[in-house]
C-alpha atoms as a PDB file:
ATOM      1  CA  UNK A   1       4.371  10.834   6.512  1.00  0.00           C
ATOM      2  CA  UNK A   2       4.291  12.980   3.293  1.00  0.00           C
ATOM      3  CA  UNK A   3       1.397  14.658   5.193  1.00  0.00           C
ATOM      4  CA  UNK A   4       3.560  15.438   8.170  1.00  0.00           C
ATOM      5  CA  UNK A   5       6.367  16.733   5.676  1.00  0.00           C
ATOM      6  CA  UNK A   6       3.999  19.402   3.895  1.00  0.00           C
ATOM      7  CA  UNK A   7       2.017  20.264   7.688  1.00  0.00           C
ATOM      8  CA  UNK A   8       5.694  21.218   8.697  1.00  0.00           C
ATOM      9  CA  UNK A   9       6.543  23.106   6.266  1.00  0.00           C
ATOM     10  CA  UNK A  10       2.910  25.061   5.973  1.00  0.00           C
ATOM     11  CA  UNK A  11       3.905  25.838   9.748  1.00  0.00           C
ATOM     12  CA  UNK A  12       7.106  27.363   9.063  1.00  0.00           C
ATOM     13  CA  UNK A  13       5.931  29.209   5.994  1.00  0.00           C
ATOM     14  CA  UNK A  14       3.328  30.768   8.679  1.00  0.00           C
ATOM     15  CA  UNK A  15       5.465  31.330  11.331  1.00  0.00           C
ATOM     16  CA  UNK A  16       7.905  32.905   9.402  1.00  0.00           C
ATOM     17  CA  UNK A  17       5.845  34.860   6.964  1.00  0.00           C
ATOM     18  CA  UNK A  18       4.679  37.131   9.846  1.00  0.00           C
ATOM     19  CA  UNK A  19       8.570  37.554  11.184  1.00  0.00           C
ATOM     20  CA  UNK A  20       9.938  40.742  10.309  1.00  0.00           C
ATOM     21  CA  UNK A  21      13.802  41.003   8.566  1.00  0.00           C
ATOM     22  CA  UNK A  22      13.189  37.471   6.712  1.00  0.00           C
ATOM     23  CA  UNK A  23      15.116  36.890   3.473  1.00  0.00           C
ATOM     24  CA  UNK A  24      12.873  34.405   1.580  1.00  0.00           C
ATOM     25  CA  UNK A  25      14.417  32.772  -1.508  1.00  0.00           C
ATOM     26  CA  UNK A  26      13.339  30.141  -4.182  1.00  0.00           C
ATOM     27  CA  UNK A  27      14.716  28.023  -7.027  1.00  0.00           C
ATOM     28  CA  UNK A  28      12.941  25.952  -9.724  1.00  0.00           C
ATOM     29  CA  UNK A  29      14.903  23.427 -12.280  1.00  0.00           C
ATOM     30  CA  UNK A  30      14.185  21.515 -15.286  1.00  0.00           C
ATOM     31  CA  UNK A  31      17.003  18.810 -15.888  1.00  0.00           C
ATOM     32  CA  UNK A  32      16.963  16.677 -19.291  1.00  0.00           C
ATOM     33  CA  UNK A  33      19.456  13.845 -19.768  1.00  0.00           C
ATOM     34  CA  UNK A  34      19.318  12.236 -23.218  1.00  0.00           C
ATOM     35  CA  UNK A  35      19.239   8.273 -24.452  1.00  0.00           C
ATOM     36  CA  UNK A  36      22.229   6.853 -22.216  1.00  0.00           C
ATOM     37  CA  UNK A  37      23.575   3.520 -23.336  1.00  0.00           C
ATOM     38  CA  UNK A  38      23.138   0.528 -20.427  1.00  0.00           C
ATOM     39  CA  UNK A  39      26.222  -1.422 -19.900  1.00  0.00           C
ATOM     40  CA  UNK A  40      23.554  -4.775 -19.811  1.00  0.00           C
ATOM     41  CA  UNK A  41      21.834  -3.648 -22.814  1.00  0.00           C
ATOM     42  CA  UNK A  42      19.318  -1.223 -24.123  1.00  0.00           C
ATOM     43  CA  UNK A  43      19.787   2.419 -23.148  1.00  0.00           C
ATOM     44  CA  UNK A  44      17.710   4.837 -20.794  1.00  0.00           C
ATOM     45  CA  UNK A  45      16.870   8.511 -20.641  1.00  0.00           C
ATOM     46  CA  UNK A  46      15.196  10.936 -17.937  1.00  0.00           C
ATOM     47  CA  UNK A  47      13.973  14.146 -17.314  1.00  0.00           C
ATOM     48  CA  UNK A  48      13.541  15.812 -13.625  1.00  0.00           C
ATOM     49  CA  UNK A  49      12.010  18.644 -12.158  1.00  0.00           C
ATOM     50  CA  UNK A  50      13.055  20.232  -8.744  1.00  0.00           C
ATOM     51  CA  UNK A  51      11.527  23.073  -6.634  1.00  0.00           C
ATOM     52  CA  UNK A  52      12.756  25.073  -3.774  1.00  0.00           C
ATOM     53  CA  UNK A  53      11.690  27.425  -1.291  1.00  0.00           C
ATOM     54  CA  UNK A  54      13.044  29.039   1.924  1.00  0.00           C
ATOM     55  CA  UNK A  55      13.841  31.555   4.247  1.00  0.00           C
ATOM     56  CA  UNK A  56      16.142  32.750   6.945  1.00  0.00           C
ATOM     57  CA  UNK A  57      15.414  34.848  10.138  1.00  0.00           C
ATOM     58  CA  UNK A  58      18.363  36.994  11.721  1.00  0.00           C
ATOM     59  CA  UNK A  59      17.121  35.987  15.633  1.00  0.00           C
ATOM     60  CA  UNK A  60      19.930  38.421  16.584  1.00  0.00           C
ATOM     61  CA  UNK A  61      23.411  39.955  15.813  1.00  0.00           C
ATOM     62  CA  UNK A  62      24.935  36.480  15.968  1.00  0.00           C
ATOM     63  CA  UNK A  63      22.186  33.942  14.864  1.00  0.00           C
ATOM     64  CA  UNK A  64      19.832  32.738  12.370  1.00  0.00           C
ATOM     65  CA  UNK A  65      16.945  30.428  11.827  1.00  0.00           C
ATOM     66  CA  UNK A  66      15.387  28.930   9.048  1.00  0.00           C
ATOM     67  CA  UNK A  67      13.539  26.823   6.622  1.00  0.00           C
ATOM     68  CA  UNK A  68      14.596  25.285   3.420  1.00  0.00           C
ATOM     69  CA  UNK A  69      11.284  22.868   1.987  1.00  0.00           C
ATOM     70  CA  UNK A  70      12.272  21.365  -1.694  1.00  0.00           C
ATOM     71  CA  UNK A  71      10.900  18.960  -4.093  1.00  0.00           C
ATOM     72  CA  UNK A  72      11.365  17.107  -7.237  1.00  0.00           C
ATOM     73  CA  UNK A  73      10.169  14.744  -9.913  1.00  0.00           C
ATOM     74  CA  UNK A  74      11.802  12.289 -11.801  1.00  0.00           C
ATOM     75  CA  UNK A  75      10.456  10.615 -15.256  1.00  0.00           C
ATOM     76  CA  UNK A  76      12.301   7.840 -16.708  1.00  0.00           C
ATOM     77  CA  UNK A  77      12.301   6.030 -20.151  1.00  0.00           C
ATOM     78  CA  UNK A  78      13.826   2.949 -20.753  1.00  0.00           C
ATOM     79  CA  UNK A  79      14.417   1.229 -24.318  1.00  0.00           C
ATOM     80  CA  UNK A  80      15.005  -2.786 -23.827  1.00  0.00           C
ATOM     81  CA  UNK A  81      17.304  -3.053 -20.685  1.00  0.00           C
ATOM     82  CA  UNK A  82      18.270  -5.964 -20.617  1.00  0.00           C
ATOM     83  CA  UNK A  83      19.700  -6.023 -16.957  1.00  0.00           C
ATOM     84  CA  UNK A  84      15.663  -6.130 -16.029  1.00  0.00           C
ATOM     85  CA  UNK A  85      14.629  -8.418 -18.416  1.00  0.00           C
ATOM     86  CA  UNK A  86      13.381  -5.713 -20.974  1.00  0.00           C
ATOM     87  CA  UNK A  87      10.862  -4.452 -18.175  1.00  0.00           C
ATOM     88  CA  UNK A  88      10.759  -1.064 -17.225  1.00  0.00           C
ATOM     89  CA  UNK A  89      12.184  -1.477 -13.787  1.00  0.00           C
ATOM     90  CA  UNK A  90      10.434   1.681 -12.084  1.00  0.00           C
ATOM     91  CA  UNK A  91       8.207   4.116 -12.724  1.00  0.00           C
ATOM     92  CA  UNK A  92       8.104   7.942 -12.260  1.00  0.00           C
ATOM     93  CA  UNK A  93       9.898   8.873  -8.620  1.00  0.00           C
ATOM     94  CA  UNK A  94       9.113  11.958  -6.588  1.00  0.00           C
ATOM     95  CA  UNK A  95      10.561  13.651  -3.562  1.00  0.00           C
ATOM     96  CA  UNK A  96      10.251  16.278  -0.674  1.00  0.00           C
ATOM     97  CA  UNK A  97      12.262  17.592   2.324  1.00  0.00           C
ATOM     98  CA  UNK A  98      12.479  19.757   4.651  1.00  0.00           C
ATOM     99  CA  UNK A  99      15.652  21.182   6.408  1.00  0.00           C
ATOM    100  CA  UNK A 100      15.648  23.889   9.645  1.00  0.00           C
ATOM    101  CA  UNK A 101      19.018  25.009   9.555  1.00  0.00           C
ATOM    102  CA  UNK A 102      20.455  27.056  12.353  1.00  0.00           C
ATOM    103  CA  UNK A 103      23.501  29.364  12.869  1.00  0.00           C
ATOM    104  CA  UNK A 104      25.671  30.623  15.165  1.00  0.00           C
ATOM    105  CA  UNK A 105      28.487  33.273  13.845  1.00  0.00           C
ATOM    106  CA  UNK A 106      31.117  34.460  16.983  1.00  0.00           C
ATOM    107  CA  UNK A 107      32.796  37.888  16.985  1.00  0.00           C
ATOM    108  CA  UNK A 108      36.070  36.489  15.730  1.00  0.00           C
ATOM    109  CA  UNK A 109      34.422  34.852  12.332  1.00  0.00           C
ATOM    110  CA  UNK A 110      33.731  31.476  13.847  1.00  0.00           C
ATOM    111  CA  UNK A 111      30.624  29.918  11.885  1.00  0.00           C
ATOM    112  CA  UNK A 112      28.877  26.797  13.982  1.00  0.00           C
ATOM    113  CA  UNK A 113      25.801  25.198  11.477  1.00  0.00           C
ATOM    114  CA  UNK A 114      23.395  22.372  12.545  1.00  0.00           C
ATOM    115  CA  UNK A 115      20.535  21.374   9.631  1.00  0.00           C
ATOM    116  CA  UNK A 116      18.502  18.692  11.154  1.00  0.00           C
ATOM    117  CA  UNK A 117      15.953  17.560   8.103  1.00  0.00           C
ATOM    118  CA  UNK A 118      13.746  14.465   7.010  1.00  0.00           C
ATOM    119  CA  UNK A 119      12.983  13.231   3.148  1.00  0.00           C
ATOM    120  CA  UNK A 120      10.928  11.452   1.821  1.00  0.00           C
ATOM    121  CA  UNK A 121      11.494   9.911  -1.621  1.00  0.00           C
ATOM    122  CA  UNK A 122       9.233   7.252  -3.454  1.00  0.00           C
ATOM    123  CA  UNK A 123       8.319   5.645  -6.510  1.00  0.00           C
ATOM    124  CA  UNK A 124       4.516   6.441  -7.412  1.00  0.00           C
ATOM    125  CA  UNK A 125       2.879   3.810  -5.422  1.00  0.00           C
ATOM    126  CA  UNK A 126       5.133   2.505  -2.623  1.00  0.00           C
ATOM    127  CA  UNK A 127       4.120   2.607   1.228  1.00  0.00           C
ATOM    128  CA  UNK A 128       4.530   6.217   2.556  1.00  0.00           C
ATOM    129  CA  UNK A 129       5.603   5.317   5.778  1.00  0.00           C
ATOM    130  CA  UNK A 130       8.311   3.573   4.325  1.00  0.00           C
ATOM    131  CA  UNK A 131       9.827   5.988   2.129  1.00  0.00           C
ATOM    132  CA  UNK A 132      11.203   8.288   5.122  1.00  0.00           C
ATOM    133  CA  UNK A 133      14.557   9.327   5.862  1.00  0.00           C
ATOM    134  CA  UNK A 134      16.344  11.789   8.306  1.00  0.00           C
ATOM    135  CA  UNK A 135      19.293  13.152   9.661  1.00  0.00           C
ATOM    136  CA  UNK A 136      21.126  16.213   9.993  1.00  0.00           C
ATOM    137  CA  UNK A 137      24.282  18.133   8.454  1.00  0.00           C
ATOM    138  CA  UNK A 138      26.749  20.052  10.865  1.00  0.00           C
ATOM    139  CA  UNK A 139      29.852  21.744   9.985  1.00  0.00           C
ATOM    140  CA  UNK A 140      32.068  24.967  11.377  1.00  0.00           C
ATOM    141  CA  UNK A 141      33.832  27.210   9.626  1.00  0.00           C
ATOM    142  CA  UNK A 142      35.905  30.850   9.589  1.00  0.00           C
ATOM    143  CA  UNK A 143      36.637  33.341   8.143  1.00  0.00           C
ATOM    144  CA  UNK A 144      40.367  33.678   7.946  1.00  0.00           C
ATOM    145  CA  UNK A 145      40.236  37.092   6.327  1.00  0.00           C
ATOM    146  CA  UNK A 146      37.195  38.493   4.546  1.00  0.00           C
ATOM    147  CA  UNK A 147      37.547  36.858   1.209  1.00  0.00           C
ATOM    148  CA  UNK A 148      38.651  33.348   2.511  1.00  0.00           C
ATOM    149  CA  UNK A 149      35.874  30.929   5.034  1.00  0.00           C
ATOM    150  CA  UNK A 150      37.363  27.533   4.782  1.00  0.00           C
ATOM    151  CA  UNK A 151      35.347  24.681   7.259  1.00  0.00           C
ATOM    152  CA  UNK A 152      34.646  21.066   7.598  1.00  0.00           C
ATOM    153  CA  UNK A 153      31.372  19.617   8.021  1.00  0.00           C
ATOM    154  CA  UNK A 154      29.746  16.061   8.392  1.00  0.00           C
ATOM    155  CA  UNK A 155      26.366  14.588   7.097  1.00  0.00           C
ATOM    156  CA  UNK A 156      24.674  11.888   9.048  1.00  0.00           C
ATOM    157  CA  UNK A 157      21.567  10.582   7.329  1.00  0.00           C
ATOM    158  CA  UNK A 158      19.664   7.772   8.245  1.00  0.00           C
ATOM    159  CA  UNK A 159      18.510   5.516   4.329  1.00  0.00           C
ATOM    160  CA  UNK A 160      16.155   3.104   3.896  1.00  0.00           C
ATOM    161  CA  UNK A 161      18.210  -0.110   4.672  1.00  0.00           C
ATOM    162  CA  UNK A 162      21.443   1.762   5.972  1.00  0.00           C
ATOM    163  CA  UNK A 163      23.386   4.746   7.187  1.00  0.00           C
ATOM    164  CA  UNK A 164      25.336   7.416   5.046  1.00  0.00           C
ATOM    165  CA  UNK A 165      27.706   9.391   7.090  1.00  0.00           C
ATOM    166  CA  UNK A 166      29.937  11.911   4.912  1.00  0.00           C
ATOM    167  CA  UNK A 167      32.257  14.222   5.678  1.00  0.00           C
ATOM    168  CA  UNK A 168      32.787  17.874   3.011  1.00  0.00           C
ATOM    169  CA  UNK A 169      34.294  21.026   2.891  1.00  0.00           C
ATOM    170  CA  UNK A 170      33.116  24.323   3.258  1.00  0.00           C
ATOM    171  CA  UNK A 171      34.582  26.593   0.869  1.00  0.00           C
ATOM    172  CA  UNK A 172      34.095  30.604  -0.186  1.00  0.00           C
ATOM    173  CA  UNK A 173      37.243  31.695  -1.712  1.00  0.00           C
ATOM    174  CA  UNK A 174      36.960  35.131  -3.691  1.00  0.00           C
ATOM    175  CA  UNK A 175      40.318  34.304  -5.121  1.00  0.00           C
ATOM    176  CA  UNK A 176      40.757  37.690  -6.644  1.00  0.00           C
ATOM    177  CA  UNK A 177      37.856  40.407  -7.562  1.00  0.00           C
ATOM    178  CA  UNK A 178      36.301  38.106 -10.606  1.00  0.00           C
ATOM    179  CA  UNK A 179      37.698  34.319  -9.619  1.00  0.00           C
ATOM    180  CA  UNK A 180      36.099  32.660  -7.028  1.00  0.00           C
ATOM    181  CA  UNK A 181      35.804  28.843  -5.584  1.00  0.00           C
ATOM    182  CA  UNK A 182      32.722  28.147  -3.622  1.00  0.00           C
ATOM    183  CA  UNK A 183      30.528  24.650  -3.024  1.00  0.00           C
ATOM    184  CA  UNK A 184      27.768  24.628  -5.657  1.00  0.00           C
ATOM    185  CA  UNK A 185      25.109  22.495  -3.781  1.00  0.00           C
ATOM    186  CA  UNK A 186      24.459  22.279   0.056  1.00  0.00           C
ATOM    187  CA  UNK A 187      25.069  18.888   1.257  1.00  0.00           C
ATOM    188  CA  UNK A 188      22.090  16.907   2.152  1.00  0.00           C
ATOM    189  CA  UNK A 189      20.623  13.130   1.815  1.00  0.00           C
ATOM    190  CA  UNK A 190      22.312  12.842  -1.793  1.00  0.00           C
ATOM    191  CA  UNK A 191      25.521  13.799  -1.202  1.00  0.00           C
ATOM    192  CA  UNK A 192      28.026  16.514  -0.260  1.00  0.00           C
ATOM    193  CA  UNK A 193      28.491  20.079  -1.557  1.00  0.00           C
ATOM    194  CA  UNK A 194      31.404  19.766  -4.217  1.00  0.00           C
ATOM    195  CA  UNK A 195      33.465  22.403  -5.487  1.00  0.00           C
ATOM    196  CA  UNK A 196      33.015  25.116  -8.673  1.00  0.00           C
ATOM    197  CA  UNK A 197      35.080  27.327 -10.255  1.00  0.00           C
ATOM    198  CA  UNK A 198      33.852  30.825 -11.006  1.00  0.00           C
ATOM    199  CA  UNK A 199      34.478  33.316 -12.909  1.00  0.00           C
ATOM    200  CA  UNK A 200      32.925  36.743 -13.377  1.00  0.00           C
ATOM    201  CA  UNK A 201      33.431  37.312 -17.018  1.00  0.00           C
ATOM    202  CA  UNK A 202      30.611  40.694 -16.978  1.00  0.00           C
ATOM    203  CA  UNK A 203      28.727  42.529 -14.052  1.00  0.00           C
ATOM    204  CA  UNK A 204      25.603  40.135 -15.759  1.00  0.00           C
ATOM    205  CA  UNK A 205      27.656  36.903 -17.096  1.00  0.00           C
ATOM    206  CA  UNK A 206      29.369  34.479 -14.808  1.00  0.00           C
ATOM    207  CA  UNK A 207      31.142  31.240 -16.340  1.00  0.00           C
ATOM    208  CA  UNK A 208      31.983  28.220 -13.630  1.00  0.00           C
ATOM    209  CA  UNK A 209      32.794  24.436 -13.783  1.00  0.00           C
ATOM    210  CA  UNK A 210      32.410  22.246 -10.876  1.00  0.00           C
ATOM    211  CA  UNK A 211      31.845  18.423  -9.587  1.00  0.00           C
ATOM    212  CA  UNK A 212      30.275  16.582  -7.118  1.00  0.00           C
ATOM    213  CA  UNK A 213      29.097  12.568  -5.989  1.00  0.00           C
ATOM    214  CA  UNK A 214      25.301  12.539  -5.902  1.00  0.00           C
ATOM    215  CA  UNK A 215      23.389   8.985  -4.306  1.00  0.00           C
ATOM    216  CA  UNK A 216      19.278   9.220  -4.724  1.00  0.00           C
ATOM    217  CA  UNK A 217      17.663   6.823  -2.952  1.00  0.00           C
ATOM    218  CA  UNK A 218      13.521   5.811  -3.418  1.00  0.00           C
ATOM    219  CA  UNK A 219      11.649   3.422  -2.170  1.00  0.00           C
ATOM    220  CA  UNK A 220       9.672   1.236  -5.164  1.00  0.00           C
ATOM    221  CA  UNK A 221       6.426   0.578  -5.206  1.00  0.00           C
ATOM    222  CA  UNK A 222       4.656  -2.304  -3.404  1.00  0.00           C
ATOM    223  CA  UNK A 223       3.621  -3.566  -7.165  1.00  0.00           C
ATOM    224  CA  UNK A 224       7.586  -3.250  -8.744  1.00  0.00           C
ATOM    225  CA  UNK A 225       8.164  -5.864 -10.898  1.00  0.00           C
ATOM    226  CA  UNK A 226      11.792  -6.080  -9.923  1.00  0.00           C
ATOM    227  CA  UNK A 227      11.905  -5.713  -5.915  1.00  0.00           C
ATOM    228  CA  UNK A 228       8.833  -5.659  -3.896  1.00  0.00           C
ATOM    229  CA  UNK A 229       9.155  -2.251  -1.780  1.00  0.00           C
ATOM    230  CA  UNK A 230      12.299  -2.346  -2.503  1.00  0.00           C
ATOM    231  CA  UNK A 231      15.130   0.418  -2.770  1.00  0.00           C
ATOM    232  CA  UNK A 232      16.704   1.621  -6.097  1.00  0.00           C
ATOM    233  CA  UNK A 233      20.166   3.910  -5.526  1.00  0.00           C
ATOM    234  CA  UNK A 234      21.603   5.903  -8.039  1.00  0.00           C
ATOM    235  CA  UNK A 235      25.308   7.114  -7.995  1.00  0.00           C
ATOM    236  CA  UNK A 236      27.046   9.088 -10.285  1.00  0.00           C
ATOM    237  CA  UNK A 237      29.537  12.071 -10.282  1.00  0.00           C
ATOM    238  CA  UNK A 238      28.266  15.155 -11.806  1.00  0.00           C
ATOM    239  CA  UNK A 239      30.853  17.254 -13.620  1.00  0.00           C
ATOM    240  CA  UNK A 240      29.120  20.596 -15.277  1.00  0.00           C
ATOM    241  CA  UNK A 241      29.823  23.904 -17.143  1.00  0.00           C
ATOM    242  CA  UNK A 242      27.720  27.044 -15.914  1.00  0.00           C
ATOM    243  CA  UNK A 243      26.586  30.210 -17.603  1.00  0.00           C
ATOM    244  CA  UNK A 244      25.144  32.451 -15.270  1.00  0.00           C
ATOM    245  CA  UNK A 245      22.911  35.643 -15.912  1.00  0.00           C
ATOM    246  CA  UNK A 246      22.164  38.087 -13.708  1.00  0.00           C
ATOM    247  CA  UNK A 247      18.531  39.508 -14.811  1.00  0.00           C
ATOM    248  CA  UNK A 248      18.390  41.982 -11.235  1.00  0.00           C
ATOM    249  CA  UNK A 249      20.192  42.368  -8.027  1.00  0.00           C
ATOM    250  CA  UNK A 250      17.283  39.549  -7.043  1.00  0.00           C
ATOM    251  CA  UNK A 251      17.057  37.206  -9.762  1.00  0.00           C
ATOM    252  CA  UNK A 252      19.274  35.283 -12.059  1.00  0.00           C
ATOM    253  CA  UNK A 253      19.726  32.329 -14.490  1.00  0.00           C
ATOM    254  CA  UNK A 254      21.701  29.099 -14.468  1.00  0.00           C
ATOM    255  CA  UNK A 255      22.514  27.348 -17.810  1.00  0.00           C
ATOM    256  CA  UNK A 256      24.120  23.982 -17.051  1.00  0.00           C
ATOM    257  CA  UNK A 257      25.608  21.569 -19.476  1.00  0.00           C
ATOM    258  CA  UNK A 258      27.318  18.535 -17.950  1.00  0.00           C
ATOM    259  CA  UNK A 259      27.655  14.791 -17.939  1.00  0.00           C
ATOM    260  CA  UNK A 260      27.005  12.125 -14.776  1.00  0.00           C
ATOM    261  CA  UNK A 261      30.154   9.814 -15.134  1.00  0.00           C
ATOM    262  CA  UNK A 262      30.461   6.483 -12.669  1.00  0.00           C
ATOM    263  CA  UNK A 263      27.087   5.887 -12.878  1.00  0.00           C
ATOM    264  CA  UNK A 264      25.179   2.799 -11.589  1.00  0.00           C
ATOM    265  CA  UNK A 265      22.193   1.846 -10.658  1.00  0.00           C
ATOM    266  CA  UNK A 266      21.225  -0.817  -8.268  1.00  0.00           C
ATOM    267  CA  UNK A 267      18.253  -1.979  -6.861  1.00  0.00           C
ATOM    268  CA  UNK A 268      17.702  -3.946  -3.450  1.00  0.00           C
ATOM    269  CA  UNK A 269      15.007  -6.502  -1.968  1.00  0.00           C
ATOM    270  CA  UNK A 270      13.133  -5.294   1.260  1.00  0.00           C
ATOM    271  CA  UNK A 271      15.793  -6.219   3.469  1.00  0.00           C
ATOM    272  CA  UNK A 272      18.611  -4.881   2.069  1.00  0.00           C
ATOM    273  CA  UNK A 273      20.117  -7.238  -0.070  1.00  0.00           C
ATOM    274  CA  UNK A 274      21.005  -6.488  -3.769  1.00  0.00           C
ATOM    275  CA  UNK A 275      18.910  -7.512  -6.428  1.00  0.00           C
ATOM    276  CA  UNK A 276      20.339  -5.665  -9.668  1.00  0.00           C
ATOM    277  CA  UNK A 277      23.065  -3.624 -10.502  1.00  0.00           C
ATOM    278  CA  UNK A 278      23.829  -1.900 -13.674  1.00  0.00           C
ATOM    279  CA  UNK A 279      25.811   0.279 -15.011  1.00  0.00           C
ATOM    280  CA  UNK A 280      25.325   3.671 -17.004  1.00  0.00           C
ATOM    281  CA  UNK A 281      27.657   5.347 -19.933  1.00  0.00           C
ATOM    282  CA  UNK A 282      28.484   9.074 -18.905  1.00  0.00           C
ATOM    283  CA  UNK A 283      24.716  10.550 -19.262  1.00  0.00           C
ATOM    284  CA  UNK A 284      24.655  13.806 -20.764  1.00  0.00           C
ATOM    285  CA  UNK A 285      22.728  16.505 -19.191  1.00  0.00           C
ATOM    286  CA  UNK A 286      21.238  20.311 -19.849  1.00  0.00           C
ATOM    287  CA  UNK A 287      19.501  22.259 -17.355  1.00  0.00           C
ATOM    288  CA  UNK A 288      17.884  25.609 -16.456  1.00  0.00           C
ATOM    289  CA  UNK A 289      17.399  27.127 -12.979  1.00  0.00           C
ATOM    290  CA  UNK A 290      15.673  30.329 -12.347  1.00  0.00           C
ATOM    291  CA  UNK A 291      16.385  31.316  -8.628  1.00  0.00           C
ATOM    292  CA  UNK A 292      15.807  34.802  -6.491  1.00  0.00           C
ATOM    293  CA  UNK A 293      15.235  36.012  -3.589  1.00  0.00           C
ATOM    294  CA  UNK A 294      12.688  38.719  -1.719  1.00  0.00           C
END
């Protein structure tokens, strides 16, 4: 199923790469969280790395089509947890999706969005076909006056032993001609978009804070020592500071600082049923992202 993921994605890379008035646009992220204390015992660190590329296609005055394909790697480290029985209860987990999200704008400001996408998301050695999910995001939204879009939206995926259904806001307030409040992330299988603060200190520097409630989900390998192709979930609330720098009109960097609080892990058998669950102090995090567009 990976397989189908990446054939997908070649195909819309293809498509549109020979489309004319396509705004491509890509992101890449390097995420280290520190030791973290284990309420069980024994403490546990990580470092990820996610990957983005897409592209949107005006199809005419009023709509758009596009492609969003993103990836990521996680490496953990764990130091005697005690909640597993000092074993390390999973290895390195990696994932990929793929969203098509369309657009439809009306004369009067009216936004309608539909993202129908599919993940997959694994520990290194579980069964591929098992470690697919899908769904869609939808929201509207308008523009009551051209520096306020307010809108509501709902997520609808479809996990591994259950289904998430979510509701979030769409929000892109230019509040005055330097503070602005806007959704950081763009709601997907994890979670919904959350809210940041911005504000444009420099025509180069922009400072922001901002939260959100993230849930990963992976399916563990058939050889886990914990839960036979199993799933682990991981839920936290990421609150963050942001430094921004703008290097052109087409590229900038993101300096994040932050800390996950409410975090737990838990891990579930093959049908569904929880196995483990432990939780995490506030994890301390530091990240990078270099993003653009062309």
């Amino acid at each position: 199923m990976n397989k189908l993921i990446l054939t997908a994605a070649a195909l819309a890379v293809a498509s549109l790469a020979q489309a004319n008035d396509v705004t491509w646009n890509y992101s890449i992220t390097p995420v280290y969280a520190p030791s973290t204390d284990l309420d069980g015992g024994g403490e546990v660190s990580t470092t990820w790395l996610s990957s983005s590329l897409g592209a949107t296609k005006k199809i005419d005055q009023n709509q758009s089509l596009g492609f969003s394909i993103s990836g990521s790697q996680q490496s953990w480290s764990f130091d005697k947890p005690k909640a597993w029985g000092g074993v390390t209860p999973w290895q390195d987990l990696r994932s990929a999706q793929l969203t098509l999200p369309y657009s439809y704008a009306t004369a009067d400001g009216v936004i309608f969005s539909f993202s129908p996408g599919v993940q997959y998301a694994a520990e290194d050695g579980a069964d591929q076909g098992e470690s697919i999910n899908y769904g869609a995001n939808a929201f509207v939204a308008k523009y009551f006056s051209p520096s306020l879009m307010l809108g509501l939206g709902v997520g609808a995926w479809q996990a591994f032993e259950s289904n998430n259904v979510y509701p979030f806001l769409i929000v892109n307030w230019k509040i005055t001609d330097t503070l602005s409040l806007n959704n950081p992330f763009v709601a997907g299988p994890v979670g919904p978009a959350g809210l940041e603060l911005s504000w444009k200190a420099t025509p180069q520097w922009e400072l922001s804070a901002g939260g959100t409630w993230r849930s990963y989900e992976s399916r563990l390998a058939a050889n886990n020592p914990i839960a036979t192709n199993g799933v682990l979930q991981n839920n936290s609330v990421p609150l963050f500071v942001r430094a921004s720098y703008k290097m052109t009109d087409s590229a900038r960097l993101d300096f994040y600082a932050g800390t996950a609080v409410n975090g737990e892990f838990t891990i579930q058998n093959q049908q569904g049923n929880d196995v483990v669950t432990e939780k995490y102090s506030s994890m301390p995090f530091l990240g990078l992202t270099l993003s653009g567009k062309f």
